[in-house]
C-alpha atoms as a PDB file:
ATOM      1  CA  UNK A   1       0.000   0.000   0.000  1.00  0.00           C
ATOM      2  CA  UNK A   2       1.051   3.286  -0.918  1.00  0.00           C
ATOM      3  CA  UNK A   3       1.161   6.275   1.922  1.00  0.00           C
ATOM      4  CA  UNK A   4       0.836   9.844   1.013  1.00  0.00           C
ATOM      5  CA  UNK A   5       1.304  11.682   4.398  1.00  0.00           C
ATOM      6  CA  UNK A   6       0.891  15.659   4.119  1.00  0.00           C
ATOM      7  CA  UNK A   7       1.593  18.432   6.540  1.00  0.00           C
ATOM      8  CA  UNK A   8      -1.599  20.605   7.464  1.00  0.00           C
ATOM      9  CA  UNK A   9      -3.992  17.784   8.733  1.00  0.00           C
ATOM     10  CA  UNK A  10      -3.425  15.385  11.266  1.00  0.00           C
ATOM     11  CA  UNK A  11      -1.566  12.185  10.657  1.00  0.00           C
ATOM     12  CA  UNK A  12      -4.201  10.044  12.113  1.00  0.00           C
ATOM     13  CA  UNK A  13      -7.001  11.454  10.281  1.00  0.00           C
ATOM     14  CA  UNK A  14      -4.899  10.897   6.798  1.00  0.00           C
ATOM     15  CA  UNK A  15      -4.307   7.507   7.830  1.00  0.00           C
ATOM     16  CA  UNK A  16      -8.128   6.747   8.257  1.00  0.00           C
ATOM     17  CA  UNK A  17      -8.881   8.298   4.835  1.00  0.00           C
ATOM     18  CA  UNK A  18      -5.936   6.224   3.324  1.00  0.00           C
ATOM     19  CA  UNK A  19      -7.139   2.991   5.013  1.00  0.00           C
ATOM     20  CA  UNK A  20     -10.619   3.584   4.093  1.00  0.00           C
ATOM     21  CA  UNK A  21      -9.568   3.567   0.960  1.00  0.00           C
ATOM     22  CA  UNK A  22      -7.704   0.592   0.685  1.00  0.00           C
ATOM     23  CA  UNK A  23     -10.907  -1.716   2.444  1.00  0.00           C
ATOM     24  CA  UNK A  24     -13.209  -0.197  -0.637  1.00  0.00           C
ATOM     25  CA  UNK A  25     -11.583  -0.563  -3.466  1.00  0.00           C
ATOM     26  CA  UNK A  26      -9.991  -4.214  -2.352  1.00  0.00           C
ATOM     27  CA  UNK A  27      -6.343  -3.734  -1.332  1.00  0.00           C
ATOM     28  CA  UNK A  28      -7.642  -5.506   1.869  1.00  0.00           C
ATOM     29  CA  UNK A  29     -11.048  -7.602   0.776  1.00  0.00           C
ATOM     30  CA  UNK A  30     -14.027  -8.476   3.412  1.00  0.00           C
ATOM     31  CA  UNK A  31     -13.263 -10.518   5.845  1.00  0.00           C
ATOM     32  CA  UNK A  32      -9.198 -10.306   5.175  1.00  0.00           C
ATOM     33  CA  UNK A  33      -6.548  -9.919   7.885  1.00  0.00           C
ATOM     34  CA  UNK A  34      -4.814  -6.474   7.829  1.00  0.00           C
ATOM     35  CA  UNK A  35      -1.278  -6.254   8.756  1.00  0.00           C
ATOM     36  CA  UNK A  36       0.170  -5.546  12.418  1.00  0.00           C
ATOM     37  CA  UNK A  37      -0.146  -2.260  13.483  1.00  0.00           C
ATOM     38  CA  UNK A  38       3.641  -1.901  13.431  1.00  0.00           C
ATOM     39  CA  UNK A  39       4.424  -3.345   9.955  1.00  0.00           C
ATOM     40  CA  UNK A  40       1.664  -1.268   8.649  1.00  0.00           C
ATOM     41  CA  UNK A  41       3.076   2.285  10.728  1.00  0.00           C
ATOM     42  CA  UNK A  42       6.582   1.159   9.176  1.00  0.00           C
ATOM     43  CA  UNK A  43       5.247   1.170   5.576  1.00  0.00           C
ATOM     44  CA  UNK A  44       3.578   4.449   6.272  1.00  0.00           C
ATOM     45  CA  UNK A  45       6.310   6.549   8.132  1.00  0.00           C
ATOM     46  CA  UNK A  46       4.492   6.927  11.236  1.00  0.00           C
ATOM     47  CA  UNK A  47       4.475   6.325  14.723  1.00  0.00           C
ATOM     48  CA  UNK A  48       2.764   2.723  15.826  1.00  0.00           C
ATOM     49  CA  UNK A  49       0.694   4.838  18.576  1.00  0.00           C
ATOM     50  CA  UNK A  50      -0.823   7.048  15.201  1.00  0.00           C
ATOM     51  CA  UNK A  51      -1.535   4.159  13.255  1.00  0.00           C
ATOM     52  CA  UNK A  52      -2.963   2.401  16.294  1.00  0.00           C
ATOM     53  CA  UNK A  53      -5.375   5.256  16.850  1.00  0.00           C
ATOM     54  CA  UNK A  54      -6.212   5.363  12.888  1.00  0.00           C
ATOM     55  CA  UNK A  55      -7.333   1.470  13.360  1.00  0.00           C
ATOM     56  CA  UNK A  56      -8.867   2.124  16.110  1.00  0.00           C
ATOM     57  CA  UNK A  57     -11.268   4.458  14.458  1.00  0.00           C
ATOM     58  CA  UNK A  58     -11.939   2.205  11.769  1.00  0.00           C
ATOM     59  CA  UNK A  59     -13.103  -0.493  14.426  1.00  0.00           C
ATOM     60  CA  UNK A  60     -15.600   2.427  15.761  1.00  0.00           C
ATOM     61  CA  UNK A  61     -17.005   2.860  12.426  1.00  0.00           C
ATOM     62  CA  UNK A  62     -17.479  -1.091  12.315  1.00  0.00           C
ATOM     63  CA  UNK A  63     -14.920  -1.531   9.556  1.00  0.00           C
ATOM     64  CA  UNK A  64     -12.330  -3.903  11.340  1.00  0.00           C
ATOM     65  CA  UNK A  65     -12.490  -6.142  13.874  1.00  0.00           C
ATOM     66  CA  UNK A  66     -10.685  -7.125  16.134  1.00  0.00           C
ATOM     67  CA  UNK A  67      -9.495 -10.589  16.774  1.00  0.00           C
ATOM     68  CA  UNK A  68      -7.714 -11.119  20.339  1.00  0.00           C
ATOM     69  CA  UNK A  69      -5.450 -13.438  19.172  1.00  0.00           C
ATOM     70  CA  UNK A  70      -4.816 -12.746  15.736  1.00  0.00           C
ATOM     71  CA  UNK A  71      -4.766  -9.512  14.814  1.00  0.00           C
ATOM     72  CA  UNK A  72      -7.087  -7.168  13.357  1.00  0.00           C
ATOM     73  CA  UNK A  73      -9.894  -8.152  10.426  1.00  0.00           C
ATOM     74  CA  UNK A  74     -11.370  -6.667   7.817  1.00  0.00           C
ATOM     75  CA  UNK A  75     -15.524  -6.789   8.292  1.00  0.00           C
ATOM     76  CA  UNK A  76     -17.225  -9.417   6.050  1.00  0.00           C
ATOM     77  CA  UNK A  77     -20.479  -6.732   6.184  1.00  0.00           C
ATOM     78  CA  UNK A  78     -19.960  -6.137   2.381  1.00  0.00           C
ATOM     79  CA  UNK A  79     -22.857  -3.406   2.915  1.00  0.00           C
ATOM     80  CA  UNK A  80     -20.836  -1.703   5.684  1.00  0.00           C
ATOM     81  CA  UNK A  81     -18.452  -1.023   2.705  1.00  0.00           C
ATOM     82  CA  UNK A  82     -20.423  -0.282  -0.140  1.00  0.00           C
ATOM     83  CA  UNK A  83     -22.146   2.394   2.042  1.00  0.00           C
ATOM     84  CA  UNK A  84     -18.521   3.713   2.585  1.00  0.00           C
ATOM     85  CA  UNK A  85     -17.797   3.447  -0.755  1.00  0.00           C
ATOM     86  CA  UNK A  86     -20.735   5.444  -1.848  1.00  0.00           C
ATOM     87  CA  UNK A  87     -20.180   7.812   0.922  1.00  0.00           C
ATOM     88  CA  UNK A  88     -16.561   8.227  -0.266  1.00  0.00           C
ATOM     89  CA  UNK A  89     -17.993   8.972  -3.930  1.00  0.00           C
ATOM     90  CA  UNK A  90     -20.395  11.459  -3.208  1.00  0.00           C
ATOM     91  CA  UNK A  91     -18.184  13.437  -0.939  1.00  0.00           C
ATOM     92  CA  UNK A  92     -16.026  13.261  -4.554  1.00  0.00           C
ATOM     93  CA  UNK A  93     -18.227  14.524  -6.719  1.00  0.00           C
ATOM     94  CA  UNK A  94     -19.685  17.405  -4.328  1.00  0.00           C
ATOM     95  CA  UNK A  95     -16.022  18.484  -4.163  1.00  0.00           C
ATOM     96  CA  UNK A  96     -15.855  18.121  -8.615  1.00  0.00           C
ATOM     97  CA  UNK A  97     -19.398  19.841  -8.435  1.00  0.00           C
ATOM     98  CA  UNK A  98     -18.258  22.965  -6.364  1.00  0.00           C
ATOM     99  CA  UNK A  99     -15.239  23.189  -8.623  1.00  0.00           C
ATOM    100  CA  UNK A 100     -16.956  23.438 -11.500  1.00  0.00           C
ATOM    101  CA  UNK A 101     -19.038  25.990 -10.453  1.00  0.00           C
ATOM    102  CA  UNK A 102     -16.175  27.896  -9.718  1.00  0.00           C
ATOM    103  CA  UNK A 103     -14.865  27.950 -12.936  1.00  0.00           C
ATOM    104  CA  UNK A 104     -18.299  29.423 -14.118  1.00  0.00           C
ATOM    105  CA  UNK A 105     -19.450  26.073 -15.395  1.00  0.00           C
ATOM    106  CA  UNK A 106     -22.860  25.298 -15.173  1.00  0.00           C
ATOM    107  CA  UNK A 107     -24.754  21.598 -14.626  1.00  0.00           C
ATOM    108  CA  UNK A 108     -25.395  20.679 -18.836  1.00  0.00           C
ATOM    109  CA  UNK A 109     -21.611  22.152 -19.507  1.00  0.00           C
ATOM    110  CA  UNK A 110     -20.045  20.062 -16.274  1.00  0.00           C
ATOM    111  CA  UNK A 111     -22.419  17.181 -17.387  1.00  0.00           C
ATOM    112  CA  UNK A 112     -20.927  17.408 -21.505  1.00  0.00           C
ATOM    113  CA  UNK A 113     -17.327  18.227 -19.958  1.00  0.00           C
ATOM    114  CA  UNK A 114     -17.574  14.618 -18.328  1.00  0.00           C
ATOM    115  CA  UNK A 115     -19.079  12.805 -21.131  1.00  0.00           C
ATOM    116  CA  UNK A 116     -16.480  14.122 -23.626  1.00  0.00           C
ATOM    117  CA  UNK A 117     -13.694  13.290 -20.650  1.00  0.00           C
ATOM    118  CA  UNK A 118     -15.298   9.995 -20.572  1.00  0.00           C
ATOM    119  CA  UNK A 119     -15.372   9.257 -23.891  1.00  0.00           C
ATOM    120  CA  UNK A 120     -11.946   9.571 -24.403  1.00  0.00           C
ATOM    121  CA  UNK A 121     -10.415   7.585 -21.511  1.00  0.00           C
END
């Protein structure tokens, strides 16, 4: 997994974002194990206590689990995701929408823009 860490915004918040990520679009799949807490705050740059607090989070929100024993698991709830997913998308396009309208484009010209985008991807 790839880590982009940034100043401005704190680490553990980035780290949820990233890690949400990665259980939506399948780096770790339902049901999955994720890596210890201290491989995965290696591979990212960070302090084990940060990327503890990051997982710890994502167990709140009822995307791991944890196992006693073994480690932390990704949830098998494959609607838990999708609603993340989805969640994840619309905060997306809001952010594309707002943009747009700040360049002076309005809805048929954003709508067109991403057809014709589309179209040649």
């Amino acid at each position: 997994m790839e880590w982009n860490i940034t100043n401005g915004r704190p680490v553990y918040v980035q780290l949820v974002e990233q890690l949400e990520l990665a259980l939506v679009n399948g780096t770790f799949p339902p049901g999955s194990k994720v890596p210890p807490v201290r491989e995965l705050a290696a591979d990212a740059g960070v302090n084990p206590n940060t990327m503890q607090r990051a997982l710890q989070e994502l167990e709140t929100r009822g995307l791991l689990q944890a196992q006693r024993t073994a480690g932390r698991t990704v949830t098998a709830d494959a609607d838990v995701l999708q609603q993340l997913r989805r969640k994840r998308a619309v905060a997306l396009a809001q952010t594309f929408l707002h943009q747009m309208q700040a360049l002076g484009l309005d809805r048929a010209e954003t709508e067109e823009l991403l057809r014709q985008t589309a179209e040649e991807e």
